[in-house]
PDB file of N, CA and C in Angstrom:
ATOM      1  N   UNK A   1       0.845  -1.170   0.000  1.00  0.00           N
ATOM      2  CA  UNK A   1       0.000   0.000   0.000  1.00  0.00           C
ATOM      3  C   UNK A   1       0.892   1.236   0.000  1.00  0.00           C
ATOM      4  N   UNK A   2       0.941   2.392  -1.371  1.00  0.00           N
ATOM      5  CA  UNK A   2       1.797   3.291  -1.246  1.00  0.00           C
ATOM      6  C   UNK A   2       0.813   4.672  -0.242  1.00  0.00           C
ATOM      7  N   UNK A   3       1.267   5.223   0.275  1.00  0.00           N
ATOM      8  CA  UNK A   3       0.549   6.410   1.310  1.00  0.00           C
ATOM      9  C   UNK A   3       1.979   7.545   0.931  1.00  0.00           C
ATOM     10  N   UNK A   4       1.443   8.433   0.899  1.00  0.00           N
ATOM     11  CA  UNK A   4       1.617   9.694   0.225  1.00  0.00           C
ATOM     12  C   UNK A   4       0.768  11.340   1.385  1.00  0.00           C
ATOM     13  N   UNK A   5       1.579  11.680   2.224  1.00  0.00           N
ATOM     14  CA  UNK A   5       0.894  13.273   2.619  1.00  0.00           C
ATOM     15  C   UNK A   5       0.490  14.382   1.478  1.00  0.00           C
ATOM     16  N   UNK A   6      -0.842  14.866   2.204  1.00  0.00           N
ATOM     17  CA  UNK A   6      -1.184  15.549   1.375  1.00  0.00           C
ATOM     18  C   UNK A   6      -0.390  16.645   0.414  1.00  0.00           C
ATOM     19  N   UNK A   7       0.286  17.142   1.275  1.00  0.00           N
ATOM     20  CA  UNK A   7       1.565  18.542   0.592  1.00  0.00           C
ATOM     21  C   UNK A   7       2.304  17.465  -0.087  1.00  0.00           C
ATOM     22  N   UNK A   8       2.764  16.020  -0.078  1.00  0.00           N
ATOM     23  CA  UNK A   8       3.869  15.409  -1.148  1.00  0.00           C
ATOM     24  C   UNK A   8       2.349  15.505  -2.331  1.00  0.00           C
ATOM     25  N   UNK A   9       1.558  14.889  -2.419  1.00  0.00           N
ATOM     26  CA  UNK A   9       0.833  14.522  -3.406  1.00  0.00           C
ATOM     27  C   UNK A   9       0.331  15.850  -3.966  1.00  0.00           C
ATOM     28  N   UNK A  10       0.093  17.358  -3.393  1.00  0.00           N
ATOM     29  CA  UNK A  10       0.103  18.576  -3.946  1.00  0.00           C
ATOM     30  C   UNK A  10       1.606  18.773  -4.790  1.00  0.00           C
ATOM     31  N   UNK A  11       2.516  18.275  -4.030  1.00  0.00           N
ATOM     32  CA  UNK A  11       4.309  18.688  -4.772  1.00  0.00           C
ATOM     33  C   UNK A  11       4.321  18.037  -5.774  1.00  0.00           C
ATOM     34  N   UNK A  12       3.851  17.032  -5.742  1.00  0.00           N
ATOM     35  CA  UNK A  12       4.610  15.446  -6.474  1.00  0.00           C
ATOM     36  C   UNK A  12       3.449  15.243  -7.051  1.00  0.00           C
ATOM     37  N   UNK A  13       2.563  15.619  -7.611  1.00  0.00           N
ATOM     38  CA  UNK A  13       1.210  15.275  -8.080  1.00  0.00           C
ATOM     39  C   UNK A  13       1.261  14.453  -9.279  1.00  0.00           C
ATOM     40  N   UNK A  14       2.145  14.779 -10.161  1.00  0.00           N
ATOM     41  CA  UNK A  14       2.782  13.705 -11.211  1.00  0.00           C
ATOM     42  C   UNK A  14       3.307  12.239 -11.302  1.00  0.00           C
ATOM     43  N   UNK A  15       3.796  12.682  -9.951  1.00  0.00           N
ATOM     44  CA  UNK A  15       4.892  11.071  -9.201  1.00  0.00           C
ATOM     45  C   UNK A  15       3.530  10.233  -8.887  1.00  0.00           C
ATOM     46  N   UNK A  16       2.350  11.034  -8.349  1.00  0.00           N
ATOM     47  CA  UNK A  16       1.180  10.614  -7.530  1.00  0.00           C
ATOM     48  C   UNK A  16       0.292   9.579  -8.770  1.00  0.00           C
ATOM     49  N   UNK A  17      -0.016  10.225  -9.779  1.00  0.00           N
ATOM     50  CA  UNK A  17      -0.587  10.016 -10.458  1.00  0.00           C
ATOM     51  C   UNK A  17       0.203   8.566 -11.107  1.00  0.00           C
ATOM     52  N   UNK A  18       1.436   8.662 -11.253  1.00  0.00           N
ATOM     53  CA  UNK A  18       2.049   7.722 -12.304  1.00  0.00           C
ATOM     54  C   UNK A  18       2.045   6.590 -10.968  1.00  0.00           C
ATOM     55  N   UNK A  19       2.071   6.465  -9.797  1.00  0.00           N
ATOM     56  CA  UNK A  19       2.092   5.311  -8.710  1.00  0.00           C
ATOM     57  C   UNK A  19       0.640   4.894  -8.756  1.00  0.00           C
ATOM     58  N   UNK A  20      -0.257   5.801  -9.174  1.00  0.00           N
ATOM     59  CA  UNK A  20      -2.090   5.057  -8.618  1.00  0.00           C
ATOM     60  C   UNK A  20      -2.020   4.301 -10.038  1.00  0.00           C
ATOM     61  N   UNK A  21      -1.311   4.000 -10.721  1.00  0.00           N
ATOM     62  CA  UNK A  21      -1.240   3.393 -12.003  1.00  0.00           C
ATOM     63  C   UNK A  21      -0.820   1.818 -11.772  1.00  0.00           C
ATOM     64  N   UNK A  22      -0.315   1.835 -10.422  1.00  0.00           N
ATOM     65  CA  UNK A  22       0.527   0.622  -9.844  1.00  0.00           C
ATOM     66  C   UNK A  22      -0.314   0.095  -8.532  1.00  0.00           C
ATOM     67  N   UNK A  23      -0.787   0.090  -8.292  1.00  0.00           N
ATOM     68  CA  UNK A  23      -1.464   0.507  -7.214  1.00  0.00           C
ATOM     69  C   UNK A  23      -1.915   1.343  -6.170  1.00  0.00           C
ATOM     70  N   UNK A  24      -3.299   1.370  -5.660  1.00  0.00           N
ATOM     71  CA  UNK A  24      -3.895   2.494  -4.563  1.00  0.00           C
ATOM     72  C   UNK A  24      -2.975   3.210  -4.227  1.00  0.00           C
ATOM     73  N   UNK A  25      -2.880   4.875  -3.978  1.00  0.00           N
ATOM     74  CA  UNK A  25      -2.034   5.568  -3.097  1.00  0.00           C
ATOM     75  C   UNK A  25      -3.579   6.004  -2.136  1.00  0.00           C
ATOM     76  N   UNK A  26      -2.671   6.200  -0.877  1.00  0.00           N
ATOM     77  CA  UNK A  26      -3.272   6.574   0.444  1.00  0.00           C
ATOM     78  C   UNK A  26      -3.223   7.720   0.641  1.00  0.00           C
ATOM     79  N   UNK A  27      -3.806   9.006   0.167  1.00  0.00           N
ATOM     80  CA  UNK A  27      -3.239  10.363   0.548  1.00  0.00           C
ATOM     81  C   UNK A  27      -3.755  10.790   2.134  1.00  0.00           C
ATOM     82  N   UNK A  28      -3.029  10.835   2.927  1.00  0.00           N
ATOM     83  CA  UNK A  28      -3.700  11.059   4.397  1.00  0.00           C
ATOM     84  C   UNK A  28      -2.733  12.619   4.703  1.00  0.00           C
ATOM     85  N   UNK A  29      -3.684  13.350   5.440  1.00  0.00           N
ATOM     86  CA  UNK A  29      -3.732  14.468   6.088  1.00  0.00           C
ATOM     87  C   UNK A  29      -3.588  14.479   7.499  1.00  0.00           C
ATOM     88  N   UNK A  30      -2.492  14.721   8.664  1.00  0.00           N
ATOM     89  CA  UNK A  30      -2.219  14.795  10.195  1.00  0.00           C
ATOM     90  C   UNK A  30      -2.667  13.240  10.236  1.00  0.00           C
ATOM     91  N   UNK A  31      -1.821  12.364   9.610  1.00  0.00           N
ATOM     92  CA  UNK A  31      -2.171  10.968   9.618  1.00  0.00           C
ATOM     93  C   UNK A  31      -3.087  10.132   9.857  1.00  0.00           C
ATOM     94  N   UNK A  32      -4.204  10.497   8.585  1.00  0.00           N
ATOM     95  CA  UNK A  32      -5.499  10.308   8.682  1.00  0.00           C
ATOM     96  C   UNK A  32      -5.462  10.071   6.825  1.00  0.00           C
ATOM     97  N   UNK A  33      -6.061   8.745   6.304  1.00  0.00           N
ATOM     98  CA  UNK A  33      -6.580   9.103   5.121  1.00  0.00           C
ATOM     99  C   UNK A  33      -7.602   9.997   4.787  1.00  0.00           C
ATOM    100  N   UNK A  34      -7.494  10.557   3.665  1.00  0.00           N
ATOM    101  CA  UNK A  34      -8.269  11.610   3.445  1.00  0.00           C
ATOM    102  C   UNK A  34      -8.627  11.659   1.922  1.00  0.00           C
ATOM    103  N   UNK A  35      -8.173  10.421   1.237  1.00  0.00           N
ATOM    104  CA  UNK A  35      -8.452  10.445   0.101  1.00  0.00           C
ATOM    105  C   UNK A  35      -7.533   9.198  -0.689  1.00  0.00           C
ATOM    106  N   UNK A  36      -7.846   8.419  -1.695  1.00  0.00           N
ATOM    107  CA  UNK A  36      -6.968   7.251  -2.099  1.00  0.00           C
ATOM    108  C   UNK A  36      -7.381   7.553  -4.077  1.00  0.00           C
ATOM    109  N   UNK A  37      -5.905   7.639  -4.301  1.00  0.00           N
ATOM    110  CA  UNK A  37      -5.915   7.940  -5.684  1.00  0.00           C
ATOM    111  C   UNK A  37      -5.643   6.387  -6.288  1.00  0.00           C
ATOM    112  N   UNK A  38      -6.791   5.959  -7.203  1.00  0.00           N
ATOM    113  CA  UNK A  38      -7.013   4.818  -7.983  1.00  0.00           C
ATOM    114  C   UNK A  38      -6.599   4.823  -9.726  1.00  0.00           C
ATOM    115  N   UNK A  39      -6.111   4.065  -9.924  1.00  0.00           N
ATOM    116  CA  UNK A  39      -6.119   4.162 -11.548  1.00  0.00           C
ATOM    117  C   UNK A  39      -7.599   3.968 -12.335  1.00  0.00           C
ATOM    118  N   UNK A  40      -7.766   4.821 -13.830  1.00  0.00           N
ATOM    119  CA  UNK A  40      -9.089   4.647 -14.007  1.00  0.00           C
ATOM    120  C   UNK A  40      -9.465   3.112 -14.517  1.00  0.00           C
ATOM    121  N   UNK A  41      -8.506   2.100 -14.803  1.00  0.00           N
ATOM    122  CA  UNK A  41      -9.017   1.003 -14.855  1.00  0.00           C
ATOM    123  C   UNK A  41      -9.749   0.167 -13.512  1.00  0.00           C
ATOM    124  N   UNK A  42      -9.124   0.458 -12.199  1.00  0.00           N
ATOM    125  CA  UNK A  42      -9.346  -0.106 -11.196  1.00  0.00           C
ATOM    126  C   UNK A  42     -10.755   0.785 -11.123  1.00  0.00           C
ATOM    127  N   UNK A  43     -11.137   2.055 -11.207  1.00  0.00           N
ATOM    128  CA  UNK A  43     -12.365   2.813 -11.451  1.00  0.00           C
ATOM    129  C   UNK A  43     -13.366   2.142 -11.686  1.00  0.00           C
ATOM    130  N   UNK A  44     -13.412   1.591 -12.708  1.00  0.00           N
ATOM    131  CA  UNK A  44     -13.485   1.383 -14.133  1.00  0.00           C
ATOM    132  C   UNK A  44     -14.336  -0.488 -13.360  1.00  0.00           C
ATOM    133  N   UNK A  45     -13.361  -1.084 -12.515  1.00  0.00           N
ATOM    134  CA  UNK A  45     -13.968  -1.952 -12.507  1.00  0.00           C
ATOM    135  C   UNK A  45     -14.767  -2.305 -10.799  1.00  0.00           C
ATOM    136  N   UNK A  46     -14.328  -0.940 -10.199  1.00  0.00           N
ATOM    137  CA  UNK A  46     -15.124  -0.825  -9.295  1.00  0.00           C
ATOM    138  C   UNK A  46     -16.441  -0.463  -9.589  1.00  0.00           C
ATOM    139  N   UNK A  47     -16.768   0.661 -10.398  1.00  0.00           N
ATOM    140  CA  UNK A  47     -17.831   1.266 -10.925  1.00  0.00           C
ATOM    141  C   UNK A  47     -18.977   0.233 -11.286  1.00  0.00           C
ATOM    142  N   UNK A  48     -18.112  -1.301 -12.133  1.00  0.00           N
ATOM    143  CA  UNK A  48     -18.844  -2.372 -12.777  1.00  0.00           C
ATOM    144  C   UNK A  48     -19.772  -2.787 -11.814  1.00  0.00           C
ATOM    145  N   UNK A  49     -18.734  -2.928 -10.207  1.00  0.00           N
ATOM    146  CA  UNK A  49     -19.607  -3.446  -9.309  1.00  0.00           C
ATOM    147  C   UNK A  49     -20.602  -3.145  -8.622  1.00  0.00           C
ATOM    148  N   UNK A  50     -20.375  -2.266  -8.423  1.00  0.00           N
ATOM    149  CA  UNK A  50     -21.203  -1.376  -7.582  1.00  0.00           C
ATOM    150  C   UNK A  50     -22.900  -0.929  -8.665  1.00  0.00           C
ATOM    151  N   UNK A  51     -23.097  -1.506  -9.696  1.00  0.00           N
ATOM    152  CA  UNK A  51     -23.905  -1.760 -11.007  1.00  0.00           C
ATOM    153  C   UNK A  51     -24.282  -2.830 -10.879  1.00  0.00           C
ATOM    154  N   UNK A  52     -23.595  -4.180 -10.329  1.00  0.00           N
ATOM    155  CA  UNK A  52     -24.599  -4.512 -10.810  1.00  0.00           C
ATOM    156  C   UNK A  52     -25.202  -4.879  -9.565  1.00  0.00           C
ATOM    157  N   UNK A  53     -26.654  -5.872  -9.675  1.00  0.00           N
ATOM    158  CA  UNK A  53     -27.972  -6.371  -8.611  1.00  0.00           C
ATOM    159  C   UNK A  53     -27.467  -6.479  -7.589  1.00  0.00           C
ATOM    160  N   UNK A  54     -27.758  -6.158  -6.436  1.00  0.00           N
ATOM    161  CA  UNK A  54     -27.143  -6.838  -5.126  1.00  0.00           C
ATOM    162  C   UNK A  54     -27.786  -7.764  -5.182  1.00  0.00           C
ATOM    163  N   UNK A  55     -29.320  -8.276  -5.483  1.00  0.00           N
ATOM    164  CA  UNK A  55     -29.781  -9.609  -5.027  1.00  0.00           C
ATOM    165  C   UNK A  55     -29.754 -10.366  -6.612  1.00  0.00           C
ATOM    166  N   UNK A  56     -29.384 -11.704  -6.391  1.00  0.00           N
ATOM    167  CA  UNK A  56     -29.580 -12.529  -7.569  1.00  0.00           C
ATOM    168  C   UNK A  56     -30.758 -12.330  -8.351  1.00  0.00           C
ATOM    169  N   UNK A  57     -30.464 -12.571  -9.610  1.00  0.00           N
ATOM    170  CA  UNK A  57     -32.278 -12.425 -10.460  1.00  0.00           C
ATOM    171  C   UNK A  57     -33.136 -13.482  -9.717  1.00  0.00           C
ATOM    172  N   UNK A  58     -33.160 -14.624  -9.681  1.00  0.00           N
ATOM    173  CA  UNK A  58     -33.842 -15.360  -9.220  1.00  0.00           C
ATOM    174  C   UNK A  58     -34.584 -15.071  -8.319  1.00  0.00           C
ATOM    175  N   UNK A  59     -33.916 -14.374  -7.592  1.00  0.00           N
ATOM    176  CA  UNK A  59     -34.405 -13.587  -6.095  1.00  0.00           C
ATOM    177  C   UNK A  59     -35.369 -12.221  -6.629  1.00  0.00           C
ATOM    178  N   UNK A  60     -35.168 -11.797  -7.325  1.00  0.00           N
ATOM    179  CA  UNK A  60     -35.461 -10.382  -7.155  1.00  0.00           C
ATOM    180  C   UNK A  60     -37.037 -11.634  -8.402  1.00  0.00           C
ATOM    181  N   UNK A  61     -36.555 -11.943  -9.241  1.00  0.00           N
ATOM    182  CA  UNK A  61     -38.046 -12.473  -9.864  1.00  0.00           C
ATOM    183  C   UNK A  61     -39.079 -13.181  -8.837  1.00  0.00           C
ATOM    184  N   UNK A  62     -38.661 -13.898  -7.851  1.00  0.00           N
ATOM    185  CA  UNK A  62     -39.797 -14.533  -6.868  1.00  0.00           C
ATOM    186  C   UNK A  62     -40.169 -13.308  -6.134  1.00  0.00           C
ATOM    187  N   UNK A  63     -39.306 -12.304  -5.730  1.00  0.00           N
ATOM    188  CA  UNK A  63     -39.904 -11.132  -4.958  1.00  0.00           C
ATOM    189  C   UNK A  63     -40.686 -10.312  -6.010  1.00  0.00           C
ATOM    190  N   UNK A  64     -40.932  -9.920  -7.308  1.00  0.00           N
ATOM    191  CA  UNK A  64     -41.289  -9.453  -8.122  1.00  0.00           C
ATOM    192  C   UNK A  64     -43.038 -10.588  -8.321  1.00  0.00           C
ATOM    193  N   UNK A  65     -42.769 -11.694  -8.406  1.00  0.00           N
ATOM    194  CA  UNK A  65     -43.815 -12.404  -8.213  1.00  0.00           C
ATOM    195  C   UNK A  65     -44.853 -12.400  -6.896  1.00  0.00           C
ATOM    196  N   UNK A  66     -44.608 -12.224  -6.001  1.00  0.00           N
ATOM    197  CA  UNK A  66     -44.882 -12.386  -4.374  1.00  0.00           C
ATOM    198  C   UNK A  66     -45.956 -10.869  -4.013  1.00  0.00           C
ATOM    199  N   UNK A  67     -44.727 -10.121  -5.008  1.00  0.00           N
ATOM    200  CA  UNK A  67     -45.882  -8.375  -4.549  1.00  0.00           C
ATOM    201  C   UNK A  67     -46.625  -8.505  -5.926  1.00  0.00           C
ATOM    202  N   UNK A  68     -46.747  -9.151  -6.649  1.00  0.00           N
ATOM    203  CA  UNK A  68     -48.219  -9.214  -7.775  1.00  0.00           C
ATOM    204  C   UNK A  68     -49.117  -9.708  -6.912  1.00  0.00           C
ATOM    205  N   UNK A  69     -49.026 -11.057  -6.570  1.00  0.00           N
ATOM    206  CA  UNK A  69     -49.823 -11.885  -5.749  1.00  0.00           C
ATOM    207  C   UNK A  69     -50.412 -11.493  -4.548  1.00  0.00           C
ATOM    208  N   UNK A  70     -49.637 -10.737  -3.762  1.00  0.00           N
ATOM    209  CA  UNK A  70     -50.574 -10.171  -2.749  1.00  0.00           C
ATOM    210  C   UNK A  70     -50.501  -8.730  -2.792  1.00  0.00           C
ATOM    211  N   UNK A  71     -50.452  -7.838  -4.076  1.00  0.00           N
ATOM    212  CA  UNK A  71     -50.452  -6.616  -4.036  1.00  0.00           C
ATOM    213  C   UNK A  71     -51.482  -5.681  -3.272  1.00  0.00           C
ATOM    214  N   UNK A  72     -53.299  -6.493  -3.626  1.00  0.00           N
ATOM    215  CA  UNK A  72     -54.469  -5.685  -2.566  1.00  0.00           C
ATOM    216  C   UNK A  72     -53.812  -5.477  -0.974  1.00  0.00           C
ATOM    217  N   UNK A  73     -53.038  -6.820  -0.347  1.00  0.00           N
ATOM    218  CA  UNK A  73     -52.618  -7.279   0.755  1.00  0.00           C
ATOM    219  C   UNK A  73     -51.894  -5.903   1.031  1.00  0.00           C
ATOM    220  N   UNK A  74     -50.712  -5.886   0.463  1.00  0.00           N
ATOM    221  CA  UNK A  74     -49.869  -4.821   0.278  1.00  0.00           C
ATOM    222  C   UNK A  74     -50.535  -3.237   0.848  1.00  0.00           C
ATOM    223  N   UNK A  75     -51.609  -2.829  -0.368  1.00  0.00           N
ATOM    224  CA  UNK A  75     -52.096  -1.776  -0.501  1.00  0.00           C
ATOM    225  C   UNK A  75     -52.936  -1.505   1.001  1.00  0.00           C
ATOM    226  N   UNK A  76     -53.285  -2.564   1.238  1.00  0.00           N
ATOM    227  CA  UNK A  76     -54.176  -2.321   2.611  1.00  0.00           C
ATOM    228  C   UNK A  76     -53.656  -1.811   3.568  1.00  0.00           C
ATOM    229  N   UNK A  77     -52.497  -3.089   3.651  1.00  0.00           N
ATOM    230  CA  UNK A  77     -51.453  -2.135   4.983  1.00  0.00           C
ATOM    231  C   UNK A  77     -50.887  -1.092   4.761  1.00  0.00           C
ATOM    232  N   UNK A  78     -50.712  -0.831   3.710  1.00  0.00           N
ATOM    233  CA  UNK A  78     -50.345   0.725   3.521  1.00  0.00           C
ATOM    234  C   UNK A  78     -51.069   1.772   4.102  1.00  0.00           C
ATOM    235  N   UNK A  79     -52.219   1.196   4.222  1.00  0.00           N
ATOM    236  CA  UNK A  79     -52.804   2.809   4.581  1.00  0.00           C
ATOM    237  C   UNK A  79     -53.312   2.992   5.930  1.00  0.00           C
TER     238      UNK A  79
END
C-alpha cells in the first residue's frame, strides 16, 4: 500500500498520479486518510460493481412475483 501526505501529493502530483497506475495511493492528512488515488481502470472496474444487482435475479423475480400476488394485501397495509 503506497501512502503519500497531502503537501507530497500537492508537490509530487505527477509522481502521484504515475504510482495510482501501480497501485492504490493513500493520501492522508495529520495521519489520517483523506483520500486514495485509484487508476481509471481499477475505477473502471469498481464502478462495474457497484452496477450490478445486489440480489440474484432469481431472487429479485420470486420477490417481483410475491408483490403481484398479494399486491391488494400490500395496498391495505399501507394505509
Amino acid at each position: 500500500m503506497a501512502t503519500m501526505t497531502a503537501t507530497e501529493a500537492k508537490n509530487r502530483f505527477g509522481q502521484l498520479l504515475e504510482m495510482a497506475q501501480a497501485e492504490p495511493v493513500h493520501v492522508q492528512k495529520d495521519g489520517r486518510d483523506v483520500g486514495v488515488m485509484i487508476s481509471p481502470e481499477q475505477y473502471r472496474q469498481l464502478s462495474a460493481l457497484a452496477a450490478k444487482p445486489k440480489v440474484r435475479p432469481v431472487i429479485e423475480a420470486l420477490l417481483a412475483e410475491s408483490i403481484e400476488k398479494r399486491r391488494s394485501l400490500y395496498e391495505a397495509l399501507a394505509k
